[in-house]
PDB file of N, CA and C in Angstrom:
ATOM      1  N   UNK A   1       0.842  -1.187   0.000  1.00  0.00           N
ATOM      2  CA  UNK A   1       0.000   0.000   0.000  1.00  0.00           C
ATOM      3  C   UNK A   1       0.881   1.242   0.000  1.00  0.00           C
ATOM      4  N   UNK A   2       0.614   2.082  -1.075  1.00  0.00           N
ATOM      5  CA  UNK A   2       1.428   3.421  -1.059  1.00  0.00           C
ATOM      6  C   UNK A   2       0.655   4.914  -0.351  1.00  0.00           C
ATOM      7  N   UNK A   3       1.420   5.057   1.121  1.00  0.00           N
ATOM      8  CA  UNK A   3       1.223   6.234   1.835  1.00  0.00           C
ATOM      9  C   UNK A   3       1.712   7.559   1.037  1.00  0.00           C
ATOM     10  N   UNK A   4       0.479   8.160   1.127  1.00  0.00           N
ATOM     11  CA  UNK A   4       0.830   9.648   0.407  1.00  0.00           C
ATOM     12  C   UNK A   4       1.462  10.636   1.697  1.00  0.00           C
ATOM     13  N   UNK A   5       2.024  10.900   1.264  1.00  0.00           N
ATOM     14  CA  UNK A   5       3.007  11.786   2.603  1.00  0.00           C
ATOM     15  C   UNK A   5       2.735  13.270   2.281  1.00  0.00           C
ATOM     16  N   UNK A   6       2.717  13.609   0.758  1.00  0.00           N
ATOM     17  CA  UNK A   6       2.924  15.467   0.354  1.00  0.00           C
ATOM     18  C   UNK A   6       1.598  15.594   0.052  1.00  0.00           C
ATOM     19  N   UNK A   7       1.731  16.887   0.440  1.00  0.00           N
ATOM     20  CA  UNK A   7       0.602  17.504  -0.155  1.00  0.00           C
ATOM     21  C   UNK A   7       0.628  19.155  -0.464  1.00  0.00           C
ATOM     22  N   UNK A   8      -0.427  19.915  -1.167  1.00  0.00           N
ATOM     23  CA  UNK A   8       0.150  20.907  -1.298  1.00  0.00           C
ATOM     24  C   UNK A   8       1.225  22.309  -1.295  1.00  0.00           C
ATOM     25  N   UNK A   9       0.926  21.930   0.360  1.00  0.00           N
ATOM     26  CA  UNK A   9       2.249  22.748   0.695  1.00  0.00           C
ATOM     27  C   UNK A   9       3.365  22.523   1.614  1.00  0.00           C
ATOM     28  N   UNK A  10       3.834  21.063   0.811  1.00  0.00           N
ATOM     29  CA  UNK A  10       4.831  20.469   0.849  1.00  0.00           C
ATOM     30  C   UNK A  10       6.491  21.071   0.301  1.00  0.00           C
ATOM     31  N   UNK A  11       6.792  21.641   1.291  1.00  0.00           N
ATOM     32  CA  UNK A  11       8.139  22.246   0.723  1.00  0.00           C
ATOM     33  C   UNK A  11       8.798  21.373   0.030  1.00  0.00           C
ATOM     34  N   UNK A  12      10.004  21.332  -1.277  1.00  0.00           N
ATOM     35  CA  UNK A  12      10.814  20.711  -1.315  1.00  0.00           C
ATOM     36  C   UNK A  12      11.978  19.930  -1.148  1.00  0.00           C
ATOM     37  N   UNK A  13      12.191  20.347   0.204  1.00  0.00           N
ATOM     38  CA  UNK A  13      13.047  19.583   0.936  1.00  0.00           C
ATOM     39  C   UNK A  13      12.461  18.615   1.773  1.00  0.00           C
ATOM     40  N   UNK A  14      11.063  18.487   2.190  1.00  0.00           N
ATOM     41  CA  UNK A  14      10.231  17.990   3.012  1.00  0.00           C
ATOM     42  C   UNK A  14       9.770  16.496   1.688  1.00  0.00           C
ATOM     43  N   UNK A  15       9.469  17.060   0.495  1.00  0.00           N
ATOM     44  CA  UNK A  15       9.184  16.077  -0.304  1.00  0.00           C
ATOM     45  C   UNK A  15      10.218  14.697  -0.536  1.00  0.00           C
ATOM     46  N   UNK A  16      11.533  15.416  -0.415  1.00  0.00           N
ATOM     47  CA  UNK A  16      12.447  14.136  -0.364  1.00  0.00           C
ATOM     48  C   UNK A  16      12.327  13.177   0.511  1.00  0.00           C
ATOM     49  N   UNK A  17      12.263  13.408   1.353  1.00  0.00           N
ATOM     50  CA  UNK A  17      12.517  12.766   2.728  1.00  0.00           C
ATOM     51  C   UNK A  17      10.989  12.022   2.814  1.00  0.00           C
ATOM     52  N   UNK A  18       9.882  12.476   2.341  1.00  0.00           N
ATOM     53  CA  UNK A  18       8.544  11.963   2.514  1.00  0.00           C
ATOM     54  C   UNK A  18       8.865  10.815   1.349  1.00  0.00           C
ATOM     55  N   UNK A  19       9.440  10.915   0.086  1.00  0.00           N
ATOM     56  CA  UNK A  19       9.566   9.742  -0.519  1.00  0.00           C
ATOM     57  C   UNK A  19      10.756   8.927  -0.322  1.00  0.00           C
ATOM     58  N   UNK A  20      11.695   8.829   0.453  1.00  0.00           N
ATOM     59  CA  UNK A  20      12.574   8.220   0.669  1.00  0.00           C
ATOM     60  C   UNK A  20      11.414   7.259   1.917  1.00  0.00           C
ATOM     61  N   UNK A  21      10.841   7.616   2.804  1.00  0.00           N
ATOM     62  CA  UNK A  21      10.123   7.463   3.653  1.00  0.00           C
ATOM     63  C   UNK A  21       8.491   6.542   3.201  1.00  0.00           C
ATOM     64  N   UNK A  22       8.169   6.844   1.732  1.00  0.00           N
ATOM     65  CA  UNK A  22       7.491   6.062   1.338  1.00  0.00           C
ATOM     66  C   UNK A  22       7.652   4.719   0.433  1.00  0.00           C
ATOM     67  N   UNK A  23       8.812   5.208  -0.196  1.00  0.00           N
ATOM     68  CA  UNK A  23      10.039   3.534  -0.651  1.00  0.00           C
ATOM     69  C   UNK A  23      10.099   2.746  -0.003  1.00  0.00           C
ATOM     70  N   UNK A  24      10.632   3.044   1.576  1.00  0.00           N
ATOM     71  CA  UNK A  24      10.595   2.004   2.298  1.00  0.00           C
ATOM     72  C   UNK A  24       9.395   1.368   2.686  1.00  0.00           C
ATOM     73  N   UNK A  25       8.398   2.203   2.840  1.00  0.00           N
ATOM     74  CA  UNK A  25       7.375   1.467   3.656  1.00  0.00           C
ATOM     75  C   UNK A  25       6.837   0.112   2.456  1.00  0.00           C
ATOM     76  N   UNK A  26       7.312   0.687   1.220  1.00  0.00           N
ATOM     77  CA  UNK A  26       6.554  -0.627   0.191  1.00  0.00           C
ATOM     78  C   UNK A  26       7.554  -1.579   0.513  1.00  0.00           C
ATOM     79  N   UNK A  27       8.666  -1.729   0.967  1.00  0.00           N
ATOM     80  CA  UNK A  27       9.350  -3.156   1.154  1.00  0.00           C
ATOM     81  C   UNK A  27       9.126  -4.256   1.813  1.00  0.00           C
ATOM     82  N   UNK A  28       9.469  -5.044   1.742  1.00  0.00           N
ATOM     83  CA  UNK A  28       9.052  -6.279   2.264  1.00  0.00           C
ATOM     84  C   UNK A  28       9.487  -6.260   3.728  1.00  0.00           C
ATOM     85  N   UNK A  29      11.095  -5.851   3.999  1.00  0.00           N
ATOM     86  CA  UNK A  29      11.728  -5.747   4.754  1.00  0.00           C
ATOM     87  C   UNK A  29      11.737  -4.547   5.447  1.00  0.00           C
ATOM     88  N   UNK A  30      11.499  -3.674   6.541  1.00  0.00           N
ATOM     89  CA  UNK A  30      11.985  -2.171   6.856  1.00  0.00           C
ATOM     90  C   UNK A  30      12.634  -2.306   7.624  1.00  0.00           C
ATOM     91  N   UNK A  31      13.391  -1.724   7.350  1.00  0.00           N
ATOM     92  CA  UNK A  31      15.089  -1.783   8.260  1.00  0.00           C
ATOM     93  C   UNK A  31      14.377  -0.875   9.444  1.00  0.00           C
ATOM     94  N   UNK A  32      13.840  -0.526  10.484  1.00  0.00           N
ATOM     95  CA  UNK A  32      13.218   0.449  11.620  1.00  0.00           C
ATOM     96  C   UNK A  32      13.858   1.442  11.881  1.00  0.00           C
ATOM     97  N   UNK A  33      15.351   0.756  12.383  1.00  0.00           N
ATOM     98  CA  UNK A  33      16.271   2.131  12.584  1.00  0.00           C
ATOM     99  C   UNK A  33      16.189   3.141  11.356  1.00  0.00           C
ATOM    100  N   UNK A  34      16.103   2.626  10.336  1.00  0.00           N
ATOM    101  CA  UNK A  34      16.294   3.531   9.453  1.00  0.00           C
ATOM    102  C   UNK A  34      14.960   4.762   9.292  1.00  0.00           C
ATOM    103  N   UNK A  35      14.140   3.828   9.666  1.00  0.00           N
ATOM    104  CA  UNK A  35      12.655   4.462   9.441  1.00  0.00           C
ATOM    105  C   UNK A  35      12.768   5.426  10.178  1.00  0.00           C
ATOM    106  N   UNK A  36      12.916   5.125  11.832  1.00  0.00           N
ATOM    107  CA  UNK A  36      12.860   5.846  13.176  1.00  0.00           C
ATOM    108  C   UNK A  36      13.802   7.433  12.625  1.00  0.00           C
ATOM    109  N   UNK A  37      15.030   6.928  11.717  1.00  0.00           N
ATOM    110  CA  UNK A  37      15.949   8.223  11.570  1.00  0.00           C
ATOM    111  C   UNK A  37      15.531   9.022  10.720  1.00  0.00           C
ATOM    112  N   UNK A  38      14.908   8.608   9.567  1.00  0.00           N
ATOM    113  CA  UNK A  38      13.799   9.560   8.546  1.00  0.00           C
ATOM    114  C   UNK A  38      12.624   9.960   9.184  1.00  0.00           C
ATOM    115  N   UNK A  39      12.250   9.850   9.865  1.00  0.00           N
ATOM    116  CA  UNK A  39      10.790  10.313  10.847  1.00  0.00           C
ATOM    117  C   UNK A  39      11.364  11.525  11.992  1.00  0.00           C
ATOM    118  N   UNK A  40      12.558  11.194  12.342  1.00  0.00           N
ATOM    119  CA  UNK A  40      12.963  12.471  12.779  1.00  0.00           C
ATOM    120  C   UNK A  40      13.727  13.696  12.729  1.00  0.00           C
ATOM    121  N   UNK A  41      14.504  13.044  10.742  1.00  0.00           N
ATOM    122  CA  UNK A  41      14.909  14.276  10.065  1.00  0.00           C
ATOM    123  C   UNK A  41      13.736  14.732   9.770  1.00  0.00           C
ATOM    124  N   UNK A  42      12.330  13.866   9.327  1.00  0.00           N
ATOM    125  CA  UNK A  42      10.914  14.736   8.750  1.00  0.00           C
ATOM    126  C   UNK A  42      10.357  15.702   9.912  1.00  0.00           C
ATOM    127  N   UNK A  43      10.456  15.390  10.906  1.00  0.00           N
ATOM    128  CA  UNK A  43      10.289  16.493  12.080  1.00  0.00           C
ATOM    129  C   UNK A  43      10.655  17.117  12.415  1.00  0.00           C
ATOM    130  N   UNK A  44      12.666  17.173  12.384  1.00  0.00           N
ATOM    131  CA  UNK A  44      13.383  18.499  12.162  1.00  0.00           C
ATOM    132  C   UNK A  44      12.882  19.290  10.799  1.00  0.00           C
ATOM    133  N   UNK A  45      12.943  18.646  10.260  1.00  0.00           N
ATOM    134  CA  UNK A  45      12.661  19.908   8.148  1.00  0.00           C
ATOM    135  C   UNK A  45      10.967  20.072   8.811  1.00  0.00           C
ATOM    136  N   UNK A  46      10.094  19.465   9.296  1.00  0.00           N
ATOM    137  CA  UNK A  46       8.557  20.278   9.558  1.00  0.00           C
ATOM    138  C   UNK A  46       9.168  21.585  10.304  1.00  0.00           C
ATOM    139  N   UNK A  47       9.612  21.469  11.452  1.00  0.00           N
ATOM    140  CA  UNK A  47       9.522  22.422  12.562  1.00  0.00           C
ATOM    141  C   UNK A  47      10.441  23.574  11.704  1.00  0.00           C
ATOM    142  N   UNK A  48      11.671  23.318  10.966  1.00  0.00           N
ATOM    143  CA  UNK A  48      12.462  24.205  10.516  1.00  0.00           C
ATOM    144  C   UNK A  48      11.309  25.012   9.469  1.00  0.00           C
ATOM    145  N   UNK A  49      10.386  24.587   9.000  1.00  0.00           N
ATOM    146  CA  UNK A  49       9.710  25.106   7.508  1.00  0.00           C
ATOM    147  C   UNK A  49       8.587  26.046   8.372  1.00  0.00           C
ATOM    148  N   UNK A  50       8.094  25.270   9.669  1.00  0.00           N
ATOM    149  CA  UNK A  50       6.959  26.338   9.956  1.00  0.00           C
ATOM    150  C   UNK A  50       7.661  27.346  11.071  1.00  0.00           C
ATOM    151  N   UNK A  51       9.067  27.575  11.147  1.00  0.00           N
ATOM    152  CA  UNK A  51       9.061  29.056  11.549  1.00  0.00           C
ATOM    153  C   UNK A  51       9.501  30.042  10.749  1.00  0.00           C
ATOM    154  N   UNK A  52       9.612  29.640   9.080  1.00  0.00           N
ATOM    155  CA  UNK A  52       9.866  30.440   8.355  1.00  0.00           C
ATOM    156  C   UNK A  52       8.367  30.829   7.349  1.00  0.00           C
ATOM    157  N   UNK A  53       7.485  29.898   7.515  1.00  0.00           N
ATOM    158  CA  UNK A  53       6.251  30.738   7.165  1.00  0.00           C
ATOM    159  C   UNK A  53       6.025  31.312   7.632  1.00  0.00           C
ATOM    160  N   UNK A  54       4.655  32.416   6.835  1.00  0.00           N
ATOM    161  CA  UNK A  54       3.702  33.410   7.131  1.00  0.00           C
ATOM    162  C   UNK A  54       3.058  32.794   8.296  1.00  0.00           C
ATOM    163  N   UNK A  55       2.149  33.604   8.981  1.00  0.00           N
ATOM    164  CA  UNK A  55       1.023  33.343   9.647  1.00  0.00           C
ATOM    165  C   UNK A  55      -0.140  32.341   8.987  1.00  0.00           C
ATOM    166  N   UNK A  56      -0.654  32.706   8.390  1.00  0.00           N
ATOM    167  CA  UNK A  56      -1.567  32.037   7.268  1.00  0.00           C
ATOM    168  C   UNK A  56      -1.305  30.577   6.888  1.00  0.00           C
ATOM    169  N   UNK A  57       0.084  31.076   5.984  1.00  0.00           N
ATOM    170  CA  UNK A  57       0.835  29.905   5.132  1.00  0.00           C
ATOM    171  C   UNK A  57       0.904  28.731   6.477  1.00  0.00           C
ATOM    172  N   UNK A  58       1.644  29.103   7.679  1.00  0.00           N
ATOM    173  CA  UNK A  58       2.065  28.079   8.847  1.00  0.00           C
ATOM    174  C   UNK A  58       0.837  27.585   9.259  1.00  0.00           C
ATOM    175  N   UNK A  59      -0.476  28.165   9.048  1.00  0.00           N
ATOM    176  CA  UNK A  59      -1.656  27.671   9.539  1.00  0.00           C
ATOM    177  C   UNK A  59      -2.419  25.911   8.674  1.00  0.00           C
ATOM    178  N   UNK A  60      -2.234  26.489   7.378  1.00  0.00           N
ATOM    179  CA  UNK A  60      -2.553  25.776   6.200  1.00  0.00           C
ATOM    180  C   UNK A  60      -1.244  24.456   6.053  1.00  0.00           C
ATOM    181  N   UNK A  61      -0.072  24.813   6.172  1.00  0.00           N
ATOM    182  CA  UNK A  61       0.761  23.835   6.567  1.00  0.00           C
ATOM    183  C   UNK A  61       0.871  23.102   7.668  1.00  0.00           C
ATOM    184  N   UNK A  62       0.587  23.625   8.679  1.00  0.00           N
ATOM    185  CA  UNK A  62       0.310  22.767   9.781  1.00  0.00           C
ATOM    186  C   UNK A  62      -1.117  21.742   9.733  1.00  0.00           C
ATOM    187  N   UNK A  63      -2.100  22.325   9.204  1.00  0.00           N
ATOM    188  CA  UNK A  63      -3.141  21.429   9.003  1.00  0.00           C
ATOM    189  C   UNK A  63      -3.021  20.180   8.307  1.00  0.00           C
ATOM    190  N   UNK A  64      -2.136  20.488   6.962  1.00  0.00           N
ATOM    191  CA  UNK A  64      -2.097  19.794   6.087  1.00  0.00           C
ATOM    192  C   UNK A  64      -1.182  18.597   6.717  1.00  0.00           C
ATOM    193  N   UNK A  65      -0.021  19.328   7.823  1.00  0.00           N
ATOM    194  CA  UNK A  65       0.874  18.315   8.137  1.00  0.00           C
ATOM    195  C   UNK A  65       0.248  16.877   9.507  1.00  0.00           C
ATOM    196  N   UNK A  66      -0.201  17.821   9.363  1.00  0.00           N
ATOM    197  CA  UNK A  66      -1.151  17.019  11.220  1.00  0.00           C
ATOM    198  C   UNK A  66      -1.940  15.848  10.782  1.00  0.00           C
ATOM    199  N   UNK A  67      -2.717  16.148   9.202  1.00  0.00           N
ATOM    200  CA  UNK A  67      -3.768  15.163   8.700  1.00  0.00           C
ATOM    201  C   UNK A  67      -2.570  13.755   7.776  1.00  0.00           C
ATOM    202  N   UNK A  68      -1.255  14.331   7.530  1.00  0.00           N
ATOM    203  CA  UNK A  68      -0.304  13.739   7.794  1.00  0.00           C
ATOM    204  C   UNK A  68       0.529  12.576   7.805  1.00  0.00           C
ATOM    205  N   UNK A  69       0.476  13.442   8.743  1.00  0.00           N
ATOM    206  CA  UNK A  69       1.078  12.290  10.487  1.00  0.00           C
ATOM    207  C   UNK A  69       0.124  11.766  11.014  1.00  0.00           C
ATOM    208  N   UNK A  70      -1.026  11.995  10.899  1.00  0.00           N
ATOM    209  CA  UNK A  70      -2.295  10.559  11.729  1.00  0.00           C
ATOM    210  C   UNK A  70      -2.014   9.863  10.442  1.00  0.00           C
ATOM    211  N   UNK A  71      -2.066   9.643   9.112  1.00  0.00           N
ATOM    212  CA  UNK A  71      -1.916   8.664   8.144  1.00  0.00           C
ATOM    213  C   UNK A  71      -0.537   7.884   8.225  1.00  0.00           C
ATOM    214  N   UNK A  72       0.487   8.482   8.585  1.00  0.00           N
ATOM    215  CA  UNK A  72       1.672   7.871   8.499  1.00  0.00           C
ATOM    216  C   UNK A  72       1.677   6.777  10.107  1.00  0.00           C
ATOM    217  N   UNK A  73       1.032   7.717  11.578  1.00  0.00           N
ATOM    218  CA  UNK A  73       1.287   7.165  12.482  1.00  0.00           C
ATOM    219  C   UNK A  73       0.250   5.862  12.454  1.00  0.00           C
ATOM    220  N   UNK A  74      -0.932   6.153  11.256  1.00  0.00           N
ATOM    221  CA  UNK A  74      -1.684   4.842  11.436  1.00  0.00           C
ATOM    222  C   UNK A  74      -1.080   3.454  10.447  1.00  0.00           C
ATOM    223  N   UNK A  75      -0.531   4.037   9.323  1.00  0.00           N
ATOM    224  CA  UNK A  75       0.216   3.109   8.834  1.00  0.00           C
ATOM    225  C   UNK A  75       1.216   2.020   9.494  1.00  0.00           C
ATOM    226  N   UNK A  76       1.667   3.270   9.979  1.00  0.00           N
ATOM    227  CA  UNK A  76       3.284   2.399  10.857  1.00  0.00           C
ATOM    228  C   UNK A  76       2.747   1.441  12.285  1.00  0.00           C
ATOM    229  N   UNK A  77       1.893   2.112  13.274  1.00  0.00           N
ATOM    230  CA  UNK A  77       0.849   1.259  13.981  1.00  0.00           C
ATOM    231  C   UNK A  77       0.301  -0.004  13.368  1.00  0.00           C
ATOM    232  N   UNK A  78      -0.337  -0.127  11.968  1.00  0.00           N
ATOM    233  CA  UNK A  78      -0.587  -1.247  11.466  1.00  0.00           C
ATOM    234  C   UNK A  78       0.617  -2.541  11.292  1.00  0.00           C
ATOM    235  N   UNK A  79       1.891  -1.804  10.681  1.00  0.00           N
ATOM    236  CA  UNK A  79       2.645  -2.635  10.619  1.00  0.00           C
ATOM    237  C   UNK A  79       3.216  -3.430  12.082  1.00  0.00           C
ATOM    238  N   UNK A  80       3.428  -2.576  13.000  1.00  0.00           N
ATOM    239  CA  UNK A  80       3.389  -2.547  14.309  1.00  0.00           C
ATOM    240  C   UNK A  80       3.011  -3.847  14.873  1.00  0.00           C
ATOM    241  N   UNK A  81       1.450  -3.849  14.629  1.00  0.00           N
ATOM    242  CA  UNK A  81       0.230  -4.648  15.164  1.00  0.00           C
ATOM    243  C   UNK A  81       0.102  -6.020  14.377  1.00  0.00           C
ATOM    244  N   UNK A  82       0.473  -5.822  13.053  1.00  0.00           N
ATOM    245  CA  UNK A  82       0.764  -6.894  12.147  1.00  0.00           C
ATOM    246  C   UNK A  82       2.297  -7.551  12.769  1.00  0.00           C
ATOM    247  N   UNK A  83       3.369  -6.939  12.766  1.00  0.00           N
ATOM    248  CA  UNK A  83       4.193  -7.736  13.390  1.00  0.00           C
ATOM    249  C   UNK A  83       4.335  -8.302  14.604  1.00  0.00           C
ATOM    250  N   UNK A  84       3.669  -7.749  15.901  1.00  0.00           N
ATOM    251  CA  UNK A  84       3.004  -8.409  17.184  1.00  0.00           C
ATOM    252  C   UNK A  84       2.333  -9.998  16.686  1.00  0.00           C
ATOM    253  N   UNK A  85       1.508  -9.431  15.443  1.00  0.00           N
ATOM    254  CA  UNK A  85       0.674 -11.392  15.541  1.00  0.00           C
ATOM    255  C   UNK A  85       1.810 -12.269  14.942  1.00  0.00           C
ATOM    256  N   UNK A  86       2.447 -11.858  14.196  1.00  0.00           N
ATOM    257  CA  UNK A  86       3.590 -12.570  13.380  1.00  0.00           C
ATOM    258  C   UNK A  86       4.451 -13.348  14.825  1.00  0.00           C
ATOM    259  N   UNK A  87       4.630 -13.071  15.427  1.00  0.00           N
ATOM    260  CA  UNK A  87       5.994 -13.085  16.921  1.00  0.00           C
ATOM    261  C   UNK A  87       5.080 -13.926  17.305  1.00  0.00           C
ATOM    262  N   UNK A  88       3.898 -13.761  17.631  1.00  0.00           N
ATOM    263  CA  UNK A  88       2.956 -14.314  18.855  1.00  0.00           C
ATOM    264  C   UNK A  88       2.606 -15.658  18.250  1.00  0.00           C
ATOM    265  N   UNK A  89       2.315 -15.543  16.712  1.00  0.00           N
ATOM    266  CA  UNK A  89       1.762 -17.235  15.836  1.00  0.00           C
ATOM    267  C   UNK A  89       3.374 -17.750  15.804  1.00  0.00           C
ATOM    268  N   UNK A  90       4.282 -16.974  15.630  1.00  0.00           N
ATOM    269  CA  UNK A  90       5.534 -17.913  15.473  1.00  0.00           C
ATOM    270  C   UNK A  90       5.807 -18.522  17.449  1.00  0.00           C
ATOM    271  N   UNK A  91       5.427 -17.748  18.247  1.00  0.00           N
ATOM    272  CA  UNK A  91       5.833 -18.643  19.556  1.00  0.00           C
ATOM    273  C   UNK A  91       4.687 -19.628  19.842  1.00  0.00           C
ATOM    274  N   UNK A  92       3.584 -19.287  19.372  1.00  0.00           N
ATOM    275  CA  UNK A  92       2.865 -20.510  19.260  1.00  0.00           C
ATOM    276  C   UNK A  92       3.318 -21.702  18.908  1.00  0.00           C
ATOM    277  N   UNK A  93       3.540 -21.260  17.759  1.00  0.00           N
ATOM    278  CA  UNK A  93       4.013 -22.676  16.852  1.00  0.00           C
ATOM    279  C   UNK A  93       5.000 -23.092  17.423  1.00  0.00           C
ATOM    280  N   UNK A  94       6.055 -22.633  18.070  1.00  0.00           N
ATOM    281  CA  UNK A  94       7.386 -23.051  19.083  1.00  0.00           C
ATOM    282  C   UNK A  94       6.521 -24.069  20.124  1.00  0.00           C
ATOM    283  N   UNK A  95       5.506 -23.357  20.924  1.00  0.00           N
ATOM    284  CA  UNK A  95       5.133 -24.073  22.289  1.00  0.00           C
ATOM    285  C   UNK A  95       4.451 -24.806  21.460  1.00  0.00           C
ATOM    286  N   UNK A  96       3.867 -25.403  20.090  1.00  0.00           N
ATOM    287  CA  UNK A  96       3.080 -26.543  20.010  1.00  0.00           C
ATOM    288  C   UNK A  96       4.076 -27.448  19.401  1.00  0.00           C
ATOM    289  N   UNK A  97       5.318 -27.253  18.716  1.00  0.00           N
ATOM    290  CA  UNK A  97       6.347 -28.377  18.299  1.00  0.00           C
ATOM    291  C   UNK A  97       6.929 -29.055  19.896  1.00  0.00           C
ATOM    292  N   UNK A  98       7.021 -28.261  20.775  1.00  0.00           N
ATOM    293  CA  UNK A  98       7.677 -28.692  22.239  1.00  0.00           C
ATOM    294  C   UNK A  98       6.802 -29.909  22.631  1.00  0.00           C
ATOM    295  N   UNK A  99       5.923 -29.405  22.257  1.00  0.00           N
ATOM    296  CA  UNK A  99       4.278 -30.152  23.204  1.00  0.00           C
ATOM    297  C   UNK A  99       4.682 -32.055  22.347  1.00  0.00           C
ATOM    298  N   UNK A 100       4.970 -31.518  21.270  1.00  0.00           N
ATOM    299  CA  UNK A 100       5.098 -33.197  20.532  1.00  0.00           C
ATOM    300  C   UNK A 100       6.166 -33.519  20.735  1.00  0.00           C
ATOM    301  N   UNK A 101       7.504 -33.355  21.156  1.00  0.00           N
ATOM    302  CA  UNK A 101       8.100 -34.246  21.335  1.00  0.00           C
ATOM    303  C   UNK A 101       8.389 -35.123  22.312  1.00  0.00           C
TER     304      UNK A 101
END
């Protein structure tokens, strides 16, 4: 599933980092650390961009950024929650091979 990260008033330095950030999420594999370190250069380049807007402009960017980050934080939560059952059916399956021998 491809997370849209930009949106209108998406600076261009903010756009990189949102697609470097959406590459990964299509992989099979996500390296986390890596994720965790692009999620908080994307929060240094947010905070750096809205003290150089207008009043207005920082209003409309902040909205846009907030609606966001609930899409990205629900994405990454899913994967999250998906990898919890993955751990939990694989120790299953551990405590039911024990059980047979």
């Amino acid at each position: 599933m491809k997370i849209k990260l930009n949106h209108i008033h998406t600076p261009e330095s903010l756009k990189l980092i949102n697609e470097e950030i959406s590459m990964m999420l299509e992989e099979d594999e996500i390296n986390i650390g890596r994720l965790r370190a692009l999620c908080e250069t994307r929060d240094k380049e947010i905070r750096k961009t809205l003290t150089v807007l207008s009043p207005s402009s920082r209003k409309q960017f902040a909205e846009k950024e907030y609606e966001t980050n609930l899409e990205l934080t629900n994405f990454v939560q899913n994967l999250l929650d998906s990898t919890k059952e993955q751990v939990l059916s694989i120790s299953r399956s551990k405590e039911a091979i024990k059980k047979y021998r």
